[in-house]
Protein backbone atom coordinates (compact mmCIF):
# COMPACT_ATOMS: atom_id res chain seq x y z
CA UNK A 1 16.92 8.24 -142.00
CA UNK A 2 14.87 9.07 -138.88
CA UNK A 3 12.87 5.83 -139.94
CA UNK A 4 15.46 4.10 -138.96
CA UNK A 5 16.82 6.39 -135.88
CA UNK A 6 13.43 5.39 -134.60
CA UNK A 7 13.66 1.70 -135.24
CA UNK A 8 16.71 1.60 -133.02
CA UNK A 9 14.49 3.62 -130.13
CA UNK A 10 11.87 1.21 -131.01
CA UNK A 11 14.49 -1.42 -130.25
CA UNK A 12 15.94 0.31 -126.75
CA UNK A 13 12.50 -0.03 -125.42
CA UNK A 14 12.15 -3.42 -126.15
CA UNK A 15 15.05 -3.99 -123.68
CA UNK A 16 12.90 -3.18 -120.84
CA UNK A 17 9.04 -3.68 -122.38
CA UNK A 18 6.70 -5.73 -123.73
CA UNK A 19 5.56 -4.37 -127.68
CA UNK A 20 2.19 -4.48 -128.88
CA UNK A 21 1.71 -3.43 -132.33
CA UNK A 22 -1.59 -2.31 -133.16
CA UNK A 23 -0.82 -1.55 -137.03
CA UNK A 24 -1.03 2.41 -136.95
CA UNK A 25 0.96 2.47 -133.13
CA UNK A 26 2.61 0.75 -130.50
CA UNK A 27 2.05 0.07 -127.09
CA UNK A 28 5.15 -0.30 -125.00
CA UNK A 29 4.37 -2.03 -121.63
CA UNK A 30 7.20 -3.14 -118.53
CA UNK A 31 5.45 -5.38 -116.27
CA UNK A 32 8.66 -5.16 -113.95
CA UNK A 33 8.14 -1.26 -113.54
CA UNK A 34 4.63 -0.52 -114.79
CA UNK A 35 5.20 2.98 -112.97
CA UNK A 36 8.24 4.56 -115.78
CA UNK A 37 6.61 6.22 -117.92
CA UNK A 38 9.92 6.22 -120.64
CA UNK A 39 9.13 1.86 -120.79
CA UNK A 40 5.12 2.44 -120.47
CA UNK A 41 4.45 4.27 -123.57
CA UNK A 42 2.61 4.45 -126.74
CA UNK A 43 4.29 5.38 -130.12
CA UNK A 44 1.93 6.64 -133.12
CA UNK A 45 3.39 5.48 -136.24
CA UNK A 46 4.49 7.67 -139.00
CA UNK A 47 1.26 5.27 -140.78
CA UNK A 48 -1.96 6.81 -138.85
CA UNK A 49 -3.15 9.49 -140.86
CA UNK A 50 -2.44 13.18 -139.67
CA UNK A 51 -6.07 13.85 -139.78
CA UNK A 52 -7.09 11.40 -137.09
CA UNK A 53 -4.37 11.69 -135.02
CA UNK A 54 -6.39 14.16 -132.16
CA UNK A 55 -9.15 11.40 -132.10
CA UNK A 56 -6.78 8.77 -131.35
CA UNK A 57 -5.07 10.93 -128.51
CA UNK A 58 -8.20 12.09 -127.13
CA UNK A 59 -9.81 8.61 -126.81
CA UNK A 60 -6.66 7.30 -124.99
CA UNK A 61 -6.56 9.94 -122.51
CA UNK A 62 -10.49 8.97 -121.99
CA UNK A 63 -9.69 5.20 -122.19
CA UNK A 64 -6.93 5.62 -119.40
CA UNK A 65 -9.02 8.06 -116.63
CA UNK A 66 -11.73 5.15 -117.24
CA UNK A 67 -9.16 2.13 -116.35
CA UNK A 68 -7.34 4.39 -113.41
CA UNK A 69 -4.40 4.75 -114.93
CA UNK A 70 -2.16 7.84 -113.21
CA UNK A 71 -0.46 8.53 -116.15
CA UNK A 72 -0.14 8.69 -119.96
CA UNK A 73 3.46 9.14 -122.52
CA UNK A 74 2.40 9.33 -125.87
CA UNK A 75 5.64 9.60 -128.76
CA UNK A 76 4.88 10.51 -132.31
CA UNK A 77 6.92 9.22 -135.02
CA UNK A 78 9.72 11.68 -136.60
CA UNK A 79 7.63 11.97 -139.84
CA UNK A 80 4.25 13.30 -138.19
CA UNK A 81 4.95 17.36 -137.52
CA UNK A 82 2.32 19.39 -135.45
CA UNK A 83 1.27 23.01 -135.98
CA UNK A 84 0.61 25.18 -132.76
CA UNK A 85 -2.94 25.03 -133.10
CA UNK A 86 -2.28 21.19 -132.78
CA UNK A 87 0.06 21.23 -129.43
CA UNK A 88 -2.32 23.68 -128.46
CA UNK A 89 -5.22 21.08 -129.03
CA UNK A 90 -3.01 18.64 -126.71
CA UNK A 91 -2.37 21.23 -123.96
CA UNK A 92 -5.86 21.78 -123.48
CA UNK A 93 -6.51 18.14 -122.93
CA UNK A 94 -4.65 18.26 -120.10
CA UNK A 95 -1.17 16.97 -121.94
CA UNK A 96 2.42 18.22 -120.86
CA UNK A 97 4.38 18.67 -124.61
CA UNK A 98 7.81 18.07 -125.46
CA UNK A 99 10.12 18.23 -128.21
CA UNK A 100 12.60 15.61 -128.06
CA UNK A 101 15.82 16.27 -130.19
CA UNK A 102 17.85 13.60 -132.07
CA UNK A 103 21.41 14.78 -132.30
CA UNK A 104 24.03 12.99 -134.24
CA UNK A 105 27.77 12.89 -134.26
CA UNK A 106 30.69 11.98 -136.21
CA UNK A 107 32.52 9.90 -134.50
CA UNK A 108 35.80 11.23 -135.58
CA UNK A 109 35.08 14.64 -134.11
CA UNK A 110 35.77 12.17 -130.46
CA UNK A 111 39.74 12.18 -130.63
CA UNK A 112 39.67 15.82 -130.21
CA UNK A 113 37.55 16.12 -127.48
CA UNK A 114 39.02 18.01 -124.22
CA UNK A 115 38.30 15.28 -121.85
CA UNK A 116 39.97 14.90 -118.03
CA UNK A 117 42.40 12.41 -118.57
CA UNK A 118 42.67 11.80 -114.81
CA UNK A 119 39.95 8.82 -115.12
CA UNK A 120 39.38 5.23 -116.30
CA UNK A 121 36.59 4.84 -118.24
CA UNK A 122 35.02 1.30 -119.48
CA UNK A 123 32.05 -0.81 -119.61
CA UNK A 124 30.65 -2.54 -116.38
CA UNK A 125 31.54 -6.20 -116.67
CA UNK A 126 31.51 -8.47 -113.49
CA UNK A 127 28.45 -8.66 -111.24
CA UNK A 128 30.62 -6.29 -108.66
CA UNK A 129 30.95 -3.70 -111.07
CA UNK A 130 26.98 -3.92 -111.91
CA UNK A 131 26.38 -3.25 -108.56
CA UNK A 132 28.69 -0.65 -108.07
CA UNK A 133 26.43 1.25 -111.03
CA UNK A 134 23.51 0.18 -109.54
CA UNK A 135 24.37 1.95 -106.19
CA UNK A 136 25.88 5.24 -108.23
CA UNK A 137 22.31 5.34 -110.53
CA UNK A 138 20.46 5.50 -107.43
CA UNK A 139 22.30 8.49 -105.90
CA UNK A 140 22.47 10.13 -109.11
CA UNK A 141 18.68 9.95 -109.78
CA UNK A 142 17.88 10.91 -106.12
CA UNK A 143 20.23 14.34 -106.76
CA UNK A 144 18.14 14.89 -109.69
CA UNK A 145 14.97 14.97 -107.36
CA UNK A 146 13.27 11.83 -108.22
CA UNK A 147 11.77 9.50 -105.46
CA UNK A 148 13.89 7.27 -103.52
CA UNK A 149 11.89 4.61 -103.33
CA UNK A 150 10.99 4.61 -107.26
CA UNK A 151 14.92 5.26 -107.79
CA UNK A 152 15.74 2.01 -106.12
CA UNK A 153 13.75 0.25 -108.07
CA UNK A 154 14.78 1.62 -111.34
CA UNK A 155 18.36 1.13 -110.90
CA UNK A 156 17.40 -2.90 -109.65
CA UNK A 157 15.64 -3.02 -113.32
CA UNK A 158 18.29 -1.38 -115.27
CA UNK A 159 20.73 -3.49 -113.50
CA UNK A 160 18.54 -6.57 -114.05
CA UNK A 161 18.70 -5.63 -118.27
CA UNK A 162 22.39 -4.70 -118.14
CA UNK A 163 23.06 -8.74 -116.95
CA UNK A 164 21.74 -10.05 -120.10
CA UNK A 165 24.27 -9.43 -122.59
CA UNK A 166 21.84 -10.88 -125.56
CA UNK A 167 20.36 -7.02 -125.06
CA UNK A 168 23.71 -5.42 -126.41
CA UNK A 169 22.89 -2.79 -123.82
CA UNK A 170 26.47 -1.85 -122.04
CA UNK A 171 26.71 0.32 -119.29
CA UNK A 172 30.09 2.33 -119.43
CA UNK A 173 31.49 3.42 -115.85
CA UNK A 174 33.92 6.65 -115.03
CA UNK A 175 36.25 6.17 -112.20
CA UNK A 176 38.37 8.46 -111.07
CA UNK A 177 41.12 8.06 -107.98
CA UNK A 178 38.86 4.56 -107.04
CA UNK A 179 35.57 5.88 -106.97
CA UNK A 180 32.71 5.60 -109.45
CA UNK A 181 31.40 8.92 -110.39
CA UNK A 182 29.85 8.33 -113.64
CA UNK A 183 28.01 5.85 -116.34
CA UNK A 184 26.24 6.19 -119.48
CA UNK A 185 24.50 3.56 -121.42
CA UNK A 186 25.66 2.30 -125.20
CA UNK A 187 22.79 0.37 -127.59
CA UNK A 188 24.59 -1.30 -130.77
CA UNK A 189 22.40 -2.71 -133.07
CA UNK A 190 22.27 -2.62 -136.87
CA UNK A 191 25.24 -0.35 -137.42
CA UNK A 192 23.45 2.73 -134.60
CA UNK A 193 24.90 3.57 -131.57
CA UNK A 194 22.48 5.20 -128.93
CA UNK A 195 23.51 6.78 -126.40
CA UNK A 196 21.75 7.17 -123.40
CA UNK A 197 21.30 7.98 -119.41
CA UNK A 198 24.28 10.08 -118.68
CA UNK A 199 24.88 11.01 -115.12
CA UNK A 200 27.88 12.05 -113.40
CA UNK A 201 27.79 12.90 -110.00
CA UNK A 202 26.98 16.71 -109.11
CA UNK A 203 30.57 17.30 -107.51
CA UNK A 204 32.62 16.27 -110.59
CA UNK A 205 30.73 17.75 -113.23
CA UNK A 206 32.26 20.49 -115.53
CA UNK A 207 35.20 19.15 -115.30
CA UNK A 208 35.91 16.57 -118.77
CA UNK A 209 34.45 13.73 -117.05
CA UNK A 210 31.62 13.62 -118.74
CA UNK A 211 33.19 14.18 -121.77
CA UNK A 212 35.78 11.42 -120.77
CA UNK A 213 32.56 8.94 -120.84
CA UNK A 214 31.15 10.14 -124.06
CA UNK A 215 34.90 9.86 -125.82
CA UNK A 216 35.34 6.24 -124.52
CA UNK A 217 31.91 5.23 -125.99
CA UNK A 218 32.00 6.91 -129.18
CA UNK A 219 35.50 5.69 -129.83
CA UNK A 220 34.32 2.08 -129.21
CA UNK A 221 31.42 2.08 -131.35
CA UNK A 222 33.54 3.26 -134.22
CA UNK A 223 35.84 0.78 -133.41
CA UNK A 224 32.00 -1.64 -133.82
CA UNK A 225 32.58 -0.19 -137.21
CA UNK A 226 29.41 2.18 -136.11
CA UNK A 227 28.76 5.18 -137.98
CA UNK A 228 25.27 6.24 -137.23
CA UNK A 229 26.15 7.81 -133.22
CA UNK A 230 23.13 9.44 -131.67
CA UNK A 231 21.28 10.38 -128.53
CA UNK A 232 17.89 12.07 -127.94
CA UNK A 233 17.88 14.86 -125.46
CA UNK A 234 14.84 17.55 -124.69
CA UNK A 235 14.96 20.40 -127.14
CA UNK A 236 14.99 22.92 -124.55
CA UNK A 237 17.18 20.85 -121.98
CA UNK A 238 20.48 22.65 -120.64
CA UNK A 239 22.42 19.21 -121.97
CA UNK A 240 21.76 20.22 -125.35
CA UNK A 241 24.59 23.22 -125.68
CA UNK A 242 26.85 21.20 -124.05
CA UNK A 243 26.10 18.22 -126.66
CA UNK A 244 26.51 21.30 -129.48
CA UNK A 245 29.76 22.13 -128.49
CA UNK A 246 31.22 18.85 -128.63
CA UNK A 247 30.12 18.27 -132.26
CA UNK A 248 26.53 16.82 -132.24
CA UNK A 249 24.41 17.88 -134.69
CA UNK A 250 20.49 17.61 -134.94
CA UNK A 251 19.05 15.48 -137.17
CA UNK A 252 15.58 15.05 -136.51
CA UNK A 253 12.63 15.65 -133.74
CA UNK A 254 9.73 14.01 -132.54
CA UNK A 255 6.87 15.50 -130.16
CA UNK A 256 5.93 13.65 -127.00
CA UNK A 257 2.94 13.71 -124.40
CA UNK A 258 2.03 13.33 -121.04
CA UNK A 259 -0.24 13.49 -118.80
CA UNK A 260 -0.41 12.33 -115.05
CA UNK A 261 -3.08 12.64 -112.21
């Protein structure tokens, strides 16, 4: 099963980034935003052998202070688990680690969720609405402390991804008394659901909102005829109890590196 959770990552990325496979792992590249590290990335495989997987890190991180490069995200495949000794390895390279969680739900658990009715939640449609989620993923990012000038240009590419419909990629938009305060991003393909990039605006959180948006989606992926409803948060990320309590479960977890100048 996490196989094929990963597939569907796999498939996210390729929304936003070139692939390269290289038979044992995959280089994810965006040319539009070479500087996100989430869409510049390189996945191990659950195919390269345990054994030579510190080689393989080591020489990137050497390969990418020769070529300049200010940063490095490495993901390892569900199936490859690490012992302490290993992360320990990685730390001492010079590696941030992570444990990123994959949580599912059942999607019937969603019609008894306690969400604030006092909203209207649905996908972004018309070029105005796009734009209105545009403007609300810049101020959202710049609350959570990252650069303005880098959050502009994320929310342009995200926008620019969100116009294609051939990506199945919707963005789903909270509104409450005529202002956008919230959006979270729904991948369909090959009956999974990911969700992803939930933000709500600091003054109406903790207050069903958010659970509002995650009710809408998961109700309308069902409705797909989905089954398989997932996200992937950070294992020791505050987002994760509140997740819990609503009725995800983990499934599965996958280490990740980086490393930046």
């Amino acid at each position: 099963m996490m196989s094929s959770y990963r597939e569907i990552e796999n498939r996210y990325l390729e929304n936003f980034s070139i692939k390269e496979d290289k038979g044992d792992h995959i280089i994810f590249r965006d040319e539009k935003l070479p500087d996100m590290y989430a869409f510049n990335c390189i996945l191990v495989k659950e195919t390269m052998n345990q054994n030579a997987i510190q080689s393989f890190v080591f020489n990137c991180l050497n390969q990418a202070k020769l070529n300049g490069r200010e940063f490095m995200n490495i993901l390892f495949h569900p199936k490859h688990a690490f012992t302490e000794y290993d992360v320990a390895n990685f730390l001492d390279m010079g590696f941030e680690a992570n444990t990123n969680l994959y949580m599912k739900i059942d999607g019937s658990k969603a019609t008894s969720f306690r969400a604030n009715e006092d909203c209207t939640v649905k996908p972004a449609e018309t070029e105005e609405e796009l734009e209105a989620g545009r403007r609300l993923d810049l101020e959202t990012s710049i609350q959570a402390g990252m650069p303005a000038e880098f959050a502009m240009r994320r929310a342009l590419r995200k926008k620019e991804v969100f116009q294609n419909t051939k990506n199945r990629l919707l963005s789903y938009h909270c509104n409450h008394q005529g202002h956008l305060i919230g959006k979270c991003e729904l991948y369909i393909r090959d009956g999974y659901a990911k969700i992803e990039d939930f933000d709500v605006l600091n003054t109406y959180q903790r207050k069903g909102f958010g659970t509002a948006l995650l009710k809408r989606m998961i109700v309308d992926a069902m409705g797909y005829g989905v089954e398989n409803i997932y996200l992937v948060t950070a294992k020791d990320d505050t987002p994760r109890e509140m997740y819990g309590k609503l009725g995800f479960e983990a499934v599965g977890e996958e280490l990740e590196l980086f490393w930046g100048q």
